[in-house]
Protein backbone atom coordinates (compact mmCIF):
# COMPACT_ATOMS: atom_id res chain seq x y z
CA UNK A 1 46.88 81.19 -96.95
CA UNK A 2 44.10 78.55 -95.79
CA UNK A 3 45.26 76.25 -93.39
CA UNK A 4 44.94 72.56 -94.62
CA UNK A 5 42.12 70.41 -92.69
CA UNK A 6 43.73 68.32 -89.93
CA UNK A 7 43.31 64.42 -90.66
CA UNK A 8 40.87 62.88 -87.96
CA UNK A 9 40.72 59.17 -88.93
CA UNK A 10 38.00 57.73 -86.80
CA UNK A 11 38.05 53.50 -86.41
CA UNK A 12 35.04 51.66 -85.59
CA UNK A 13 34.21 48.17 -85.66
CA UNK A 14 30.67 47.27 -84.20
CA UNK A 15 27.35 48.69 -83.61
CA UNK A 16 27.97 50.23 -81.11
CA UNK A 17 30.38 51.63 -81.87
CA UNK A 18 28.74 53.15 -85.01
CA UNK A 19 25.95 54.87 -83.19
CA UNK A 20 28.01 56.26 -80.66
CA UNK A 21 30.69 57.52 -82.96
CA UNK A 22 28.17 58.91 -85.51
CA UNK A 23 27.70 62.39 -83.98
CA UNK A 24 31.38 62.94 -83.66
CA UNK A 25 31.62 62.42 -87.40
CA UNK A 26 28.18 64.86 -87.96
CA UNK A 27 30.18 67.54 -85.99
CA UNK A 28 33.49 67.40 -86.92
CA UNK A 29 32.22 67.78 -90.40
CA UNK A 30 30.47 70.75 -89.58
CA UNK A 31 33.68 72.34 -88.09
CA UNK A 32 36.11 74.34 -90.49
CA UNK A 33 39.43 72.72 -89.30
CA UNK A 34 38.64 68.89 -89.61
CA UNK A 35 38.76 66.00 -92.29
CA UNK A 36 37.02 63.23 -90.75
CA UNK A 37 38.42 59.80 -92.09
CA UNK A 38 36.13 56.74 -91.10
CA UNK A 39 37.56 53.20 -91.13
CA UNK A 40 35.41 50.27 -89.78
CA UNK A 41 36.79 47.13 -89.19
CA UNK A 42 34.16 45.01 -90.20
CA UNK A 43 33.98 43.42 -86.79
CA UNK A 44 30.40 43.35 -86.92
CA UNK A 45 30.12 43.62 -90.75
CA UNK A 46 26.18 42.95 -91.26
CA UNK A 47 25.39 44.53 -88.37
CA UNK A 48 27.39 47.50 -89.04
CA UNK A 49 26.63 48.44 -92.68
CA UNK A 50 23.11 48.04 -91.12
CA UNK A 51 23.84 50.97 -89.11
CA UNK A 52 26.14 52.87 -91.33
CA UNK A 53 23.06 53.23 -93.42
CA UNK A 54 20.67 54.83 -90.88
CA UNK A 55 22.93 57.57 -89.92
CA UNK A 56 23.29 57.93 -93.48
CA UNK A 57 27.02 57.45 -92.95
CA UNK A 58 29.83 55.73 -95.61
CA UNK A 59 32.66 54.47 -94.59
CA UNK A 60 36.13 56.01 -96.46
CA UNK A 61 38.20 52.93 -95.73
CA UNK A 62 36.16 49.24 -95.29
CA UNK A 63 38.72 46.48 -93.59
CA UNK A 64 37.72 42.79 -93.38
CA UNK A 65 38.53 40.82 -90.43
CA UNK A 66 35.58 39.09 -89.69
CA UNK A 67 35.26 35.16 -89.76
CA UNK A 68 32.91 32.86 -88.69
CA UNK A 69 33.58 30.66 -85.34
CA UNK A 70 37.58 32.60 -85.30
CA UNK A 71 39.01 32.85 -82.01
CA UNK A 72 40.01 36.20 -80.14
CA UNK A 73 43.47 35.78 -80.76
CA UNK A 74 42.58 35.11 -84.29
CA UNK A 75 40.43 38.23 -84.80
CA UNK A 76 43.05 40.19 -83.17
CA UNK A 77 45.75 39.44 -85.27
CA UNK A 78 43.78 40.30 -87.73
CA UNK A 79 43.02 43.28 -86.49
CA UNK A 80 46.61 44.34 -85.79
CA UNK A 81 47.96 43.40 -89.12
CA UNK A 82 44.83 45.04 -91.38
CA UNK A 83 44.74 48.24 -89.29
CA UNK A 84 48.52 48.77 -89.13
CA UNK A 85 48.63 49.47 -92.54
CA UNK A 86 45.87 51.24 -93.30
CA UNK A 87 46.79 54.25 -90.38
CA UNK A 88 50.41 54.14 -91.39
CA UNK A 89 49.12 54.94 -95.56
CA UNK A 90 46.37 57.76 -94.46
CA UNK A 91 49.33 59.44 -91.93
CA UNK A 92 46.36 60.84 -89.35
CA UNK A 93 47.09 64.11 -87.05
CA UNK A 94 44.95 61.78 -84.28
CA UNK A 95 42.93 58.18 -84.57
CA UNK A 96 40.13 58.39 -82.29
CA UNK A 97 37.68 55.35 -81.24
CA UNK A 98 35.25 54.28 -79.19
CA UNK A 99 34.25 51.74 -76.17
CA UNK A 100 35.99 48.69 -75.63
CA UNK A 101 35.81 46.17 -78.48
CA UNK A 102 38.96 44.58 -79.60
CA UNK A 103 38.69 46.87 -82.84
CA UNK A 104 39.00 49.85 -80.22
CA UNK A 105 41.91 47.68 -77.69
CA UNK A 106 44.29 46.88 -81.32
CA UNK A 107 43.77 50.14 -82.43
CA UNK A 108 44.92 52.10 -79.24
CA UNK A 109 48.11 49.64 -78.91
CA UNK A 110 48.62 50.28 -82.99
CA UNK A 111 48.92 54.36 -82.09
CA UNK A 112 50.87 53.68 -79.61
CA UNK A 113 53.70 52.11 -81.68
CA UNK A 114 53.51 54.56 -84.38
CA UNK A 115 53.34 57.40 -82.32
CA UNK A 116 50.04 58.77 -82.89
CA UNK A 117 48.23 60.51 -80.63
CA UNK A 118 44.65 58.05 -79.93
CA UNK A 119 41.66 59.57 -78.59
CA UNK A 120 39.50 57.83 -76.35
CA UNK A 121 35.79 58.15 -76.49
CA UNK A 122 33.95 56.61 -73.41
CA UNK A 123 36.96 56.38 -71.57
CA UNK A 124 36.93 55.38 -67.68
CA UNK A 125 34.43 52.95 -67.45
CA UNK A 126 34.89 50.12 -65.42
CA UNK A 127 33.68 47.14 -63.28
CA UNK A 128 36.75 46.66 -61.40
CA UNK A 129 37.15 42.80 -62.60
CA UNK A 130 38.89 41.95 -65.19
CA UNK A 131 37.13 39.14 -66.36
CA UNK A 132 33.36 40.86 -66.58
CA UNK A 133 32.60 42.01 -69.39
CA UNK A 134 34.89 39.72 -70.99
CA UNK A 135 37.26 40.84 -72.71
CA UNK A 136 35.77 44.40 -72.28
CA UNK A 137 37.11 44.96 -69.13
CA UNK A 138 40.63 44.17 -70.45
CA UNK A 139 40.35 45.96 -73.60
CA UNK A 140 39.23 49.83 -72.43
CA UNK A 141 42.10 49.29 -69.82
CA UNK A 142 44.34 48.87 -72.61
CA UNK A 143 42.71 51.75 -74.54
CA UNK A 144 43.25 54.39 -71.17
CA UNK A 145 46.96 53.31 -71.12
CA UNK A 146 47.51 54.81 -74.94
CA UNK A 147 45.44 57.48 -75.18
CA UNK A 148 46.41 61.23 -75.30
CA UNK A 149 42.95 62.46 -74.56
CA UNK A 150 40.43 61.33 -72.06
CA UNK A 151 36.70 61.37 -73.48
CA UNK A 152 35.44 60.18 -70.33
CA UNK A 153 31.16 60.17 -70.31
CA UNK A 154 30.94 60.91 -66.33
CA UNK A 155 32.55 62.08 -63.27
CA UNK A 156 32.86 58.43 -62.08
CA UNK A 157 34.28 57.75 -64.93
CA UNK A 158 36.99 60.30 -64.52
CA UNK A 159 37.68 59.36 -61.08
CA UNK A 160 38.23 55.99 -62.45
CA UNK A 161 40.92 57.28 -64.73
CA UNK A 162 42.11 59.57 -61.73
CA UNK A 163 42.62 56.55 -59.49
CA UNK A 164 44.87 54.74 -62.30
CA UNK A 165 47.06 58.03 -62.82
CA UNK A 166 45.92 59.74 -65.66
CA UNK A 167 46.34 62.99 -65.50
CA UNK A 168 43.41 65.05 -64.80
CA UNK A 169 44.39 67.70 -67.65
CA UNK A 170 44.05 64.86 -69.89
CA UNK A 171 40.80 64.04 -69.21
CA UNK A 172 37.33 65.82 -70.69
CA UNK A 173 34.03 64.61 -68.96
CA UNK A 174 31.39 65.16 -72.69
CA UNK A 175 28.62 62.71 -71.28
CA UNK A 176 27.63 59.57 -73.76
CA UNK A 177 27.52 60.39 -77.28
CA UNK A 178 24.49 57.36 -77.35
CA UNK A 179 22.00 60.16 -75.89
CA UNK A 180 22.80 62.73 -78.75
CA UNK A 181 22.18 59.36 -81.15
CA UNK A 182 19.05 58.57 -79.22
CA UNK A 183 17.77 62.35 -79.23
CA UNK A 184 18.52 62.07 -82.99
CA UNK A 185 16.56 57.95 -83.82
CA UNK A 186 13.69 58.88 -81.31
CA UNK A 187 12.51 61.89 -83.98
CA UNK A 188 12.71 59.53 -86.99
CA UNK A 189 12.91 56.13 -85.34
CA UNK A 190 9.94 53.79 -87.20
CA UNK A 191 7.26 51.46 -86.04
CA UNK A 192 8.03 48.12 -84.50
CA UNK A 193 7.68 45.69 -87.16
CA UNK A 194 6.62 42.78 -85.08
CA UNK A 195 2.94 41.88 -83.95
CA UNK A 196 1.68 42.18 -80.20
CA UNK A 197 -1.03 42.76 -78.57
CA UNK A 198 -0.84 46.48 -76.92
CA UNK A 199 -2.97 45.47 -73.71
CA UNK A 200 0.26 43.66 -72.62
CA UNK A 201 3.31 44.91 -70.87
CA UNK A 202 6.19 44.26 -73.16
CA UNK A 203 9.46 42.95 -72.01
CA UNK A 204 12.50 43.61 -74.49
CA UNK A 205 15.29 41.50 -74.00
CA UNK A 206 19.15 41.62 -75.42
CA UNK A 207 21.67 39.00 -74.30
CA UNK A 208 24.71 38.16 -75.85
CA UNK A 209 27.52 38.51 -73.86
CA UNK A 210 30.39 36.14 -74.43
CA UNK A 211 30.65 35.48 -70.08
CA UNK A 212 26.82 34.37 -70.26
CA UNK A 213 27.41 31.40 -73.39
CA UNK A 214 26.38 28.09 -72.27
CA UNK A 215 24.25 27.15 -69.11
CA UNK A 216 23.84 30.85 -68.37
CA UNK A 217 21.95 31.73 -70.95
CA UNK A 218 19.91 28.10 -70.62
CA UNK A 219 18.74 29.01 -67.73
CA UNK A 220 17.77 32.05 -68.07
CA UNK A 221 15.57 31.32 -71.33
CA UNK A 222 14.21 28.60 -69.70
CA UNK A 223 12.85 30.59 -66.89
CA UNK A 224 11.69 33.15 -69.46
CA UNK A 225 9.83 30.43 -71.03
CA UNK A 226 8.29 29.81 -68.07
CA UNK A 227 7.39 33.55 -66.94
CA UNK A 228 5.43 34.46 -70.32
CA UNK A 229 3.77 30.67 -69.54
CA UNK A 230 2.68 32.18 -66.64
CA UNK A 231 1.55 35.35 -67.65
CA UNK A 232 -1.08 35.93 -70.34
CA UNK A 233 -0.31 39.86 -69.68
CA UNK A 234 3.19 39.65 -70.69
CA UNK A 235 5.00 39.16 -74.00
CA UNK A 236 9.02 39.09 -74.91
CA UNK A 237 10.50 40.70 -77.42
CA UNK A 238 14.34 38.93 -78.51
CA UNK A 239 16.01 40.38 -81.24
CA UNK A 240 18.69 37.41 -81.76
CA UNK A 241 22.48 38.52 -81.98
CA UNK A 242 23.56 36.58 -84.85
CA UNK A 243 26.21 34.66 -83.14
CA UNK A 244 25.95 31.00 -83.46
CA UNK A 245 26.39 30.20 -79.39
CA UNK A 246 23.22 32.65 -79.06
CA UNK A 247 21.03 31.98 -81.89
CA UNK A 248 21.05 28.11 -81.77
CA UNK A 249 20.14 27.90 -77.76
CA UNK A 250 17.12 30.50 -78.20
CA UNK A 251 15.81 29.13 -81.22
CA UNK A 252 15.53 25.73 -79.45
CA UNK A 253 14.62 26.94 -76.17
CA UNK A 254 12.17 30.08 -76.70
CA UNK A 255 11.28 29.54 -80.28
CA UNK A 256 7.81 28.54 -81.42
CA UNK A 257 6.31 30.00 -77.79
CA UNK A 258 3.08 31.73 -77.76
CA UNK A 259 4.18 35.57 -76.82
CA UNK A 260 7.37 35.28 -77.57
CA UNK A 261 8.94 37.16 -80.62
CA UNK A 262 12.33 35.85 -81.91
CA UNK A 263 12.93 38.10 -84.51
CA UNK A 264 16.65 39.40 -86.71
CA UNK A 265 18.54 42.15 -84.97
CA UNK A 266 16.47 45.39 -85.30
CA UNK A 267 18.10 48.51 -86.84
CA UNK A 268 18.75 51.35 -84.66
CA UNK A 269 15.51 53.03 -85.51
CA UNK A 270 13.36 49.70 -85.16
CA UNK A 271 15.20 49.07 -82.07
CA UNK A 272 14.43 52.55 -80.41
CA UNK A 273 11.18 52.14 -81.48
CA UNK A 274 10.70 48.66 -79.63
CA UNK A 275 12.66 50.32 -76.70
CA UNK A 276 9.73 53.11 -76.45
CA UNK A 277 6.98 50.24 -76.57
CA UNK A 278 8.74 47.79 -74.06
CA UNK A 279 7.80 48.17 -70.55
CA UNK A 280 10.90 46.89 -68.93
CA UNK A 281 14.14 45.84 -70.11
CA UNK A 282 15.92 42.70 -69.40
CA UNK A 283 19.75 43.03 -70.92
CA UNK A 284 23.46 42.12 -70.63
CA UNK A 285 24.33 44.85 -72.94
CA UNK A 286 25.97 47.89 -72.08
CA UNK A 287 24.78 50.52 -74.43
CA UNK A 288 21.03 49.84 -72.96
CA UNK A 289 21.93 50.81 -69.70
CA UNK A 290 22.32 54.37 -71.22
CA UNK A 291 19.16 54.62 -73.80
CA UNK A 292 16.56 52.68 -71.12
CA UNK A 293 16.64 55.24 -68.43
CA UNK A 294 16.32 58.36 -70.97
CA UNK A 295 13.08 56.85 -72.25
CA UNK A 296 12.00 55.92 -68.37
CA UNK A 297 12.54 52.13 -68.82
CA UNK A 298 13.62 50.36 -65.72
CA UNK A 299 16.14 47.87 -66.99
CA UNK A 300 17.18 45.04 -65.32
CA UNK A 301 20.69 43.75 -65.83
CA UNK A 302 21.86 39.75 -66.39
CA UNK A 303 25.32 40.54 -64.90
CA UNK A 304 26.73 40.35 -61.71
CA UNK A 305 29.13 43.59 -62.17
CA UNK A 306 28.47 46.80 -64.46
CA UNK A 307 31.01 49.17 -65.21
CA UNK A 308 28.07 51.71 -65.69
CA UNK A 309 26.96 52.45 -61.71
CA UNK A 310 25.46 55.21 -62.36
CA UNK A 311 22.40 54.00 -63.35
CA UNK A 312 22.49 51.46 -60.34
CA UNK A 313 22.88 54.76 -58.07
CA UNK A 314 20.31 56.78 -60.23
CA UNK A 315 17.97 53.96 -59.09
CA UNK A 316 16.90 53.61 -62.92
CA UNK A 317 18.48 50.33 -63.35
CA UNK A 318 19.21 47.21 -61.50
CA UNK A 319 22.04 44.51 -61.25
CA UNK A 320 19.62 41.35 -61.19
CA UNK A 321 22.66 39.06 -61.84
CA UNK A 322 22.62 35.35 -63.78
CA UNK A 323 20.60 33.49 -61.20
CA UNK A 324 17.34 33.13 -62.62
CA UNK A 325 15.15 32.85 -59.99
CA UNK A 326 16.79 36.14 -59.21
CA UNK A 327 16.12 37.51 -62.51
CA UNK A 328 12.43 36.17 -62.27
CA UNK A 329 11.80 37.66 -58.84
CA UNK A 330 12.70 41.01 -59.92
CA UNK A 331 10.97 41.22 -63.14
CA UNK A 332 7.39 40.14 -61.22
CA UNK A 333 7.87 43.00 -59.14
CA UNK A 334 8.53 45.49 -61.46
CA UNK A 335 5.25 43.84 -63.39
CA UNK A 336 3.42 43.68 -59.91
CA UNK A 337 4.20 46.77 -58.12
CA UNK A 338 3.34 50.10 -59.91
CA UNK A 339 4.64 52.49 -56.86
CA UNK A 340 8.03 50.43 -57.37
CA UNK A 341 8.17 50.71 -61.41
CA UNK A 342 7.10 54.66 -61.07
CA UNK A 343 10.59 54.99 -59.01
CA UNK A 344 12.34 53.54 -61.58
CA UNK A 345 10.91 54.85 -64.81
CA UNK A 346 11.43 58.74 -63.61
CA UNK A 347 12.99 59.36 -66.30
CA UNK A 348 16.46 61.09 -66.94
CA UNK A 349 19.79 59.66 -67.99
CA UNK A 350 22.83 59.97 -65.87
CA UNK A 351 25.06 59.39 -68.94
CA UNK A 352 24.49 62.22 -71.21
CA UNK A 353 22.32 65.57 -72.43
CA UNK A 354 22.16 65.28 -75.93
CA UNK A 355 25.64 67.71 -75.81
CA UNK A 356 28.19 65.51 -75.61
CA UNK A 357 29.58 65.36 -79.57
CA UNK A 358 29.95 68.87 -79.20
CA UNK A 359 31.85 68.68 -76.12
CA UNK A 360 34.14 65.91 -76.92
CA UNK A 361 35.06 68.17 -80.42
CA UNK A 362 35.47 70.92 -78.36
CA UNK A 363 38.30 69.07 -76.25
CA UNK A 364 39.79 67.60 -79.05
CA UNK A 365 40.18 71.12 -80.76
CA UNK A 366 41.55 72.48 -77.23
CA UNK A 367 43.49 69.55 -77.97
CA UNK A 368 45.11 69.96 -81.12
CA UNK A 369 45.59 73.87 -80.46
CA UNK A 370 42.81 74.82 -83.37
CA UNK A 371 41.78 76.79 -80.33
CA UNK A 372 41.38 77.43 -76.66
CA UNK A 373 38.75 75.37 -74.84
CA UNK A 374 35.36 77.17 -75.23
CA UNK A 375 33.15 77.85 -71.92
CA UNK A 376 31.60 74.15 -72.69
CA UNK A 377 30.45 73.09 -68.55
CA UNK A 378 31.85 69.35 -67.95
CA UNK A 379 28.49 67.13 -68.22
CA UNK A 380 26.88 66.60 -64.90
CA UNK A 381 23.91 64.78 -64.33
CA UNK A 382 20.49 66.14 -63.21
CA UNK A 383 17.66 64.49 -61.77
CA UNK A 384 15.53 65.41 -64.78
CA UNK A 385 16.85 65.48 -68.18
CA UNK A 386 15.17 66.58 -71.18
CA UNK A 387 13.77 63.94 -71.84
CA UNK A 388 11.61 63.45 -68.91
């Protein structure tokens, strides 16, 4: 008699969270024993269908929860009253997700009242204060206290987990499923659709993080404004996060500047594409901090804590903080000082090897006793990955 598939409804909300979940969903549909369900929340609708498209991926289940200028508490509610339902009606042997969004924080807390085991994909990072990122920070903690099954990207972030009391038994160390999406968008990924002039070092910029609205991000595009001013050699590339408290201050401040592109939020494969072209990287995102380094781009980061060290130890990235001057200083010596650049761009991620989908389904099979754990080595990082 042939065992029926086991239900494996996988919730995701944001970009993000699409790219990173999107070779889970590849491999468990390769496998013979799952029936991948995926859900998205609509968090990030435009965005998301965006990316749903260039992994070739539909959505089984679409939710709506998104609304213009709502509150957290507003979206959350939300969240908790459209997901509830929907995992209660499809009756899932596990819900996994990924990250720390509040699609991935309502979702853990849902399982955990109906009794359903939740998987957690990136699981363990964290910067230690609870109000950067915001509400990041607050959310994955949530996420570690529900879930059944650690999918934890490094060995720091297993110690993390370690060091709150989850058990180590519980815990999987895959590395980041974004490298096995990068090795994927890097083969296919298209040309940059924007015009520079390829004499001049290319700085890509992403900012958009909810603790940098307001005078933050002021003064940091005003000092960008003044740094392309000053240097004919140099030219920015923004794609603009549609939110309203981003879009309106960079249109007004960096818009209509010689060498400076404002242009819509790339797709994943535009976006990889400008990330091989850019020079250096100037972000408050988190994903970046795991794609720069594997394509030797020294990134510099417009926060004051990161919950990914690694790259800060690997000496690939650096924490350059919200002070612009600060911000300023290091970027002219990463322009200025080839011997310093060269140590940063060596190349090699600490966060993943391009294996980690087939790890984390390996663990979650272990999991669900569809079989013992297979020989699969815990990801550890090496100086030089394959992409070096």
């Amino acid at each position: 008699m042939i065992k029926p598939r086991l239900k494996i409804v996988i919730i995701a909300g944001t970009r993000p969270e699409i790219i990173k979940i999107a070779p889970i969903v590849y491999e468990l549909k390769k496998s013979s024993w799952a029936n991948p369900v995926l859900i998205t929340s609509g968090q990030h609708i435009d965005i998301l269908r965006q990316h749903l498209k260039v992994f070739n991926l539909k959505p089984d289940i679409e939710v709506s929860t998104m609304k213009e200028g709502q509150s957290l508490s507003l979206l959350t509610s939300k969240l908790f009253s459209t997901l509830e339902g929907t995992i209660k009606k499809e009756n899932p042997d596990v819900v996994l997700s990924q990250g720390d969004t509040t699609t991935v924080m309502t979702t853990a807390c849902i399982c955990f009242y109906l009794q359903i085991p939740f998987i957690h994909l990136e699981a363990g990072l964290r910067s230690n204060d609870i109000m950067n990122p915001f509400p990041e920070e607050f959310n994955r903690k949530v996420a570690s206290l529900a879930a059944s099954l650690h999918l934890a990207p490094t060995l720091s972030a297993k110690e993390a987990l370690i060091c709150e009391g989850i058990q180590k038994e519980k815990i999987s160390v895959t590395g980041n499923t974004v490298i096995d999406a990068l090795y994927y968008a890097r083969k296919i990924a298209s040309q940059c659709r924007y015009p520079y002039d390829k004499k001049n070092k290319l700085i890509l910029l992403t900012a958009h993080r909810r603790e940098n609205f307001g005078k933050p991000l002021e003064d940091i595009f005003n000092m960008l404004k003044v740094l392309i001013k000053e240097r004919p050699d140099v030219e920015l590339l923004y794609p603009v996060h549609p939110n309203p408290h981003v879009k309106n201050i960079a249109h007004t401040i960096l818009g209509n500047q010689s060498r400076i592109h404002l242009v819509a939020p790339l797709d994943y494969l535009e976006f990889i594409s400008a990330l091989n072209n850019a020079y250096l990287v100037v972000s408050d995102s988190g994903g970046i901090q795991e794609e720069a380094p594997a394509l030797r781009k020294p990134i510099l980061v417009l926060r004051n804590v990161t919950e990914r060290n690694e790259a800060i130890t690997a000496g690939v990235a650096k924490l350059s903080g919200t002070d612009p001057m600060n911000i300023k200083k290091d970027i002219r010596i990463l322009l200025d000082n080839e011997l310093l650049y060269a140590q940063m761009a060596h190349g090699g991620s600490p966060f993943g090897d391009g294996l980690a989908s087939a790890r984390a389904v390996d663990a979650l099979a272990a999991f669900l006793g569809v079989r013992e754990r297979r020989e699969m080595e815990d990801f550890r990082f090496q100086s030089q990955s394959r992409t070096a």
